[in-house]
Structures are given as structure tokens and as C-alpha cells.
C-alpha atoms as a PDB file:
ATOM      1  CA  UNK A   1     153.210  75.698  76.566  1.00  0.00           C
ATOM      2  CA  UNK A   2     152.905  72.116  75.160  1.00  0.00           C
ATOM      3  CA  UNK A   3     154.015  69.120  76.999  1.00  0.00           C
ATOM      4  CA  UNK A   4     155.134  71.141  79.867  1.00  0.00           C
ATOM      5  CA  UNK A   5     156.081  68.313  82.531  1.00  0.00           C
ATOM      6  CA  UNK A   6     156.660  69.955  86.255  1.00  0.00           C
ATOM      7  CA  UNK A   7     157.080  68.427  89.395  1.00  0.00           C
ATOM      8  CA  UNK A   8     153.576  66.779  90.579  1.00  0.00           C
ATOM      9  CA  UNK A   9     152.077  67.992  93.578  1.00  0.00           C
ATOM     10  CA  UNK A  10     152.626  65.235  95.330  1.00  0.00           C
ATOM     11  CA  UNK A  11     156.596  65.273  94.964  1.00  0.00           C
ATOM     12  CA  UNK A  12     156.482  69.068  96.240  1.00  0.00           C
ATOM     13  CA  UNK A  13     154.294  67.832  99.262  1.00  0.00           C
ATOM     14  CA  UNK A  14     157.056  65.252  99.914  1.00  0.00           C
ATOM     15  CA  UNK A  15     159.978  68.155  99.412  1.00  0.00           C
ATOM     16  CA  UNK A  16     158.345  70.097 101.856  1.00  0.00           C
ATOM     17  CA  UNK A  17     156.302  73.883 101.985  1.00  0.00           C
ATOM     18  CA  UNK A  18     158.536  75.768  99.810  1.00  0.00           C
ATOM     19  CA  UNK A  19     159.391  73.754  96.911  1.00  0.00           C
ATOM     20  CA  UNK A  20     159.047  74.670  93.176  1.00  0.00           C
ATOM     21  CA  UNK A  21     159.521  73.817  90.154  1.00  0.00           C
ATOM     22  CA  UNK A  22     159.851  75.819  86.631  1.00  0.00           C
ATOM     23  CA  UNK A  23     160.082  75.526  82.811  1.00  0.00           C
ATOM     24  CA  UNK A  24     160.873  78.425  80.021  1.00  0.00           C
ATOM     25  CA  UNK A  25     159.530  78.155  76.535  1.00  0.00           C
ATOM     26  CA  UNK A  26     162.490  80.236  74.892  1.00  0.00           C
ATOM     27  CA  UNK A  27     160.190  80.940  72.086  1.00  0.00           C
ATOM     28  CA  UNK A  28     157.959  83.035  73.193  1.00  0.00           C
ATOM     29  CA  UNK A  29     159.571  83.883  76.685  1.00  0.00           C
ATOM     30  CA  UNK A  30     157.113  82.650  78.591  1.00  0.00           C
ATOM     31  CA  UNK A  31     157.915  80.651  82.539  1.00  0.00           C
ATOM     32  CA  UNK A  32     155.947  78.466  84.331  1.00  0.00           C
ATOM     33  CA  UNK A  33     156.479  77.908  88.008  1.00  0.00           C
ATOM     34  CA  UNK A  34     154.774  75.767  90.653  1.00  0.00           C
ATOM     35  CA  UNK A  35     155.367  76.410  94.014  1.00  0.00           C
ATOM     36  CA  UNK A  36     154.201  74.204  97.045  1.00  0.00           C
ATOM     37  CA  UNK A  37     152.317  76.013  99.962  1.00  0.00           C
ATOM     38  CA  UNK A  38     149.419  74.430 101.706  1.00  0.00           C
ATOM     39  CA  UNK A  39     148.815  73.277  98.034  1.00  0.00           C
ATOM     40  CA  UNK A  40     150.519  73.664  94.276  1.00  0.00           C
ATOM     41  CA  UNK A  41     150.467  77.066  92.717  1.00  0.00           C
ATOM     42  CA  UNK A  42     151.123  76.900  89.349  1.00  0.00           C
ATOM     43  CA  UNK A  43     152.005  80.300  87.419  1.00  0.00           C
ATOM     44  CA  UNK A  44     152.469  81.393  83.785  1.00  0.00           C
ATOM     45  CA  UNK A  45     154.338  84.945  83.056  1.00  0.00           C
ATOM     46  CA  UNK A  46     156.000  86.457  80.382  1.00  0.00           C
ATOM     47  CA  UNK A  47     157.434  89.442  83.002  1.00  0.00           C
ATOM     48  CA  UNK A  48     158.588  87.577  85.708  1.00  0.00           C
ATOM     49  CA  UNK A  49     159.998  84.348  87.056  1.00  0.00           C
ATOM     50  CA  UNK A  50     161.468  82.683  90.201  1.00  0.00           C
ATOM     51  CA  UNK A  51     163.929  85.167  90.762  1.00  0.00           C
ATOM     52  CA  UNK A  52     164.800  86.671  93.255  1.00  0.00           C
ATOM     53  CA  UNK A  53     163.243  84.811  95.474  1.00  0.00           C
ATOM     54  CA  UNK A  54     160.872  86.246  98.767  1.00  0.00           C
ATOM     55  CA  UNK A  55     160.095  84.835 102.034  1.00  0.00           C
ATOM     56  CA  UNK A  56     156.607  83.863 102.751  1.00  0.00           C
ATOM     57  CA  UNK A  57     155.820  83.380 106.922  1.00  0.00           C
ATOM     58  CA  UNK A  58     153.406  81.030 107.104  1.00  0.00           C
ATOM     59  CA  UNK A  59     151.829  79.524 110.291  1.00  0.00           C
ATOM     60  CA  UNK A  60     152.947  75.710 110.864  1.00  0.00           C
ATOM     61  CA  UNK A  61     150.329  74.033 112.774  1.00  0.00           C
ATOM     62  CA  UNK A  62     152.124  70.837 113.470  1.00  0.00           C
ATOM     63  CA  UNK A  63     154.826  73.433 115.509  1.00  0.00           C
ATOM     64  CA  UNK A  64     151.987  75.969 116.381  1.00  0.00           C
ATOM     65  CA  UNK A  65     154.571  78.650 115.194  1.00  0.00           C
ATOM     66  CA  UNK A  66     155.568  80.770 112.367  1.00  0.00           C
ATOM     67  CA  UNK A  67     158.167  79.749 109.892  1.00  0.00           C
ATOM     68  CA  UNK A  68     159.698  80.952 106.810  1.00  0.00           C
ATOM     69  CA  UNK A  69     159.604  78.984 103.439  1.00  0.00           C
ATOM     70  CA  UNK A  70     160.926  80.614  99.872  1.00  0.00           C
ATOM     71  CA  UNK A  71     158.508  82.086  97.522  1.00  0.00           C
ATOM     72  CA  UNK A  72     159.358  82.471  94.137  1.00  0.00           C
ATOM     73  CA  UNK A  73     159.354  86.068  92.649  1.00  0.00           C
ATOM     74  CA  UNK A  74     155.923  85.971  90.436  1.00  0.00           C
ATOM     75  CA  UNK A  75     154.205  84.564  93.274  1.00  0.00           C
ATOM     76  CA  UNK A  76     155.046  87.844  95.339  1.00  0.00           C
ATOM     77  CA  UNK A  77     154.260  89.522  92.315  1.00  0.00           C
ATOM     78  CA  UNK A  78     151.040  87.754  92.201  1.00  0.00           C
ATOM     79  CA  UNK A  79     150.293  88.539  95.414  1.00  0.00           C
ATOM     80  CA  UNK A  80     151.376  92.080  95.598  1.00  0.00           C
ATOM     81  CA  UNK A  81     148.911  93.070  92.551  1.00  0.00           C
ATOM     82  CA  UNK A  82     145.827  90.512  92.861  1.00  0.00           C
ATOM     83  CA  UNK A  83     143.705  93.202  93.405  1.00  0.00           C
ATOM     84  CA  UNK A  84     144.736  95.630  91.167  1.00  0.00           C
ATOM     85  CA  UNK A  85     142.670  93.929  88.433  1.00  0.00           C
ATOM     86  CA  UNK A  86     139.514  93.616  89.813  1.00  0.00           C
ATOM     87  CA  UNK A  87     139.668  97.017  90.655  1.00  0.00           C
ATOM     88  CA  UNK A  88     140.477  98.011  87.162  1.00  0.00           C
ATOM     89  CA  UNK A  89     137.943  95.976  86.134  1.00  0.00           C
ATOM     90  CA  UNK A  90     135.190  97.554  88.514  1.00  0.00           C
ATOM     91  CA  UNK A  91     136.318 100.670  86.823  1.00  0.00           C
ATOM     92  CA  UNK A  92     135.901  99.466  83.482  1.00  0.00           C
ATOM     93  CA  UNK A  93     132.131  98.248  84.595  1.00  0.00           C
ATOM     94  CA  UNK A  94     131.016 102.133  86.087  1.00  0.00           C
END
């Protein structure tokens, strides 16, 4: 994805946990997302985007509570499956 221009990090530290940002090459149907959590997450996918969007509870130290932010679809995705690969790979390895 050539001159893809998303939100800096530091804009989605100033929008708050939460915040993201996404572009869609048409051509080739590909999205890129970055979401803001303790840090930027960016994301490429061809299968899924920011819809529909999860909630991610995360702890806020600053209120020494738990609080709710939104997460963008391919990061639950991402999250869901992580390991799913390695352990496909480790199978691949045997």
C-alpha cells in the first residue's frame, strides 16, 4: 500500500485509548487500520476491517479501574487467532 498516510501515533495518544484510523486500497482489497492502546497497532488484512467494532477492558492506572475503549474488528480477530499460527507452524516443524 503506497503512500498510505494514517493518523500518527501521537494524534491517537492525544484522541485518547481507543482511537483509529484506516485506509482501503480498492485495488486489491486490502485495509489498513491503526488503533491506539497503550501504543499504535497498525494492521493490514484483506478479510477483515474495522467493523463491527469490539470492546476491549483495559485497566486505567491513572483511575486504578477498568474501562472500556472500542477495538476495531481485525484487532479482535488478531487477537482471537494469534496463536493459531504458531501452532500450525510447530506442526509443520514435527
Amino acid at each position: 500500500m503506497a503512500n498510505c498516510k494514517l493518523t500518527e501515533e501521537k494524534q491517537l495518544n492525544r484522541n485518547g485509548r481507543g482511537s483509529m484510523d484506516n485506509r482501503v486500497e480498492d485495488n486489491n482489497n486490502i485495509i489498513a487500520v491503526r488503533w491506539y492502546d497503550n501504543q499504535a497497532v497498525t494492521l493490514l488484512s484483506s478479510l477483515t476491517g474495522l467493523e463491527p467494532t469490539a470492546e476491549a477492558r483495559r485497566w486505567v492506572k491513572k483511575d486504578q479501574e477498568y474501562q472500556r475503549f472500542s477495538m476495531p474488528a481485525i484487532v479482535e480477530a488478531y487477537n482471537k487467532n494469534m496463536g493459531s499460527i504458531d501452532l500450525l507452524n510447530s506442526f509443520a516443524a514435527a
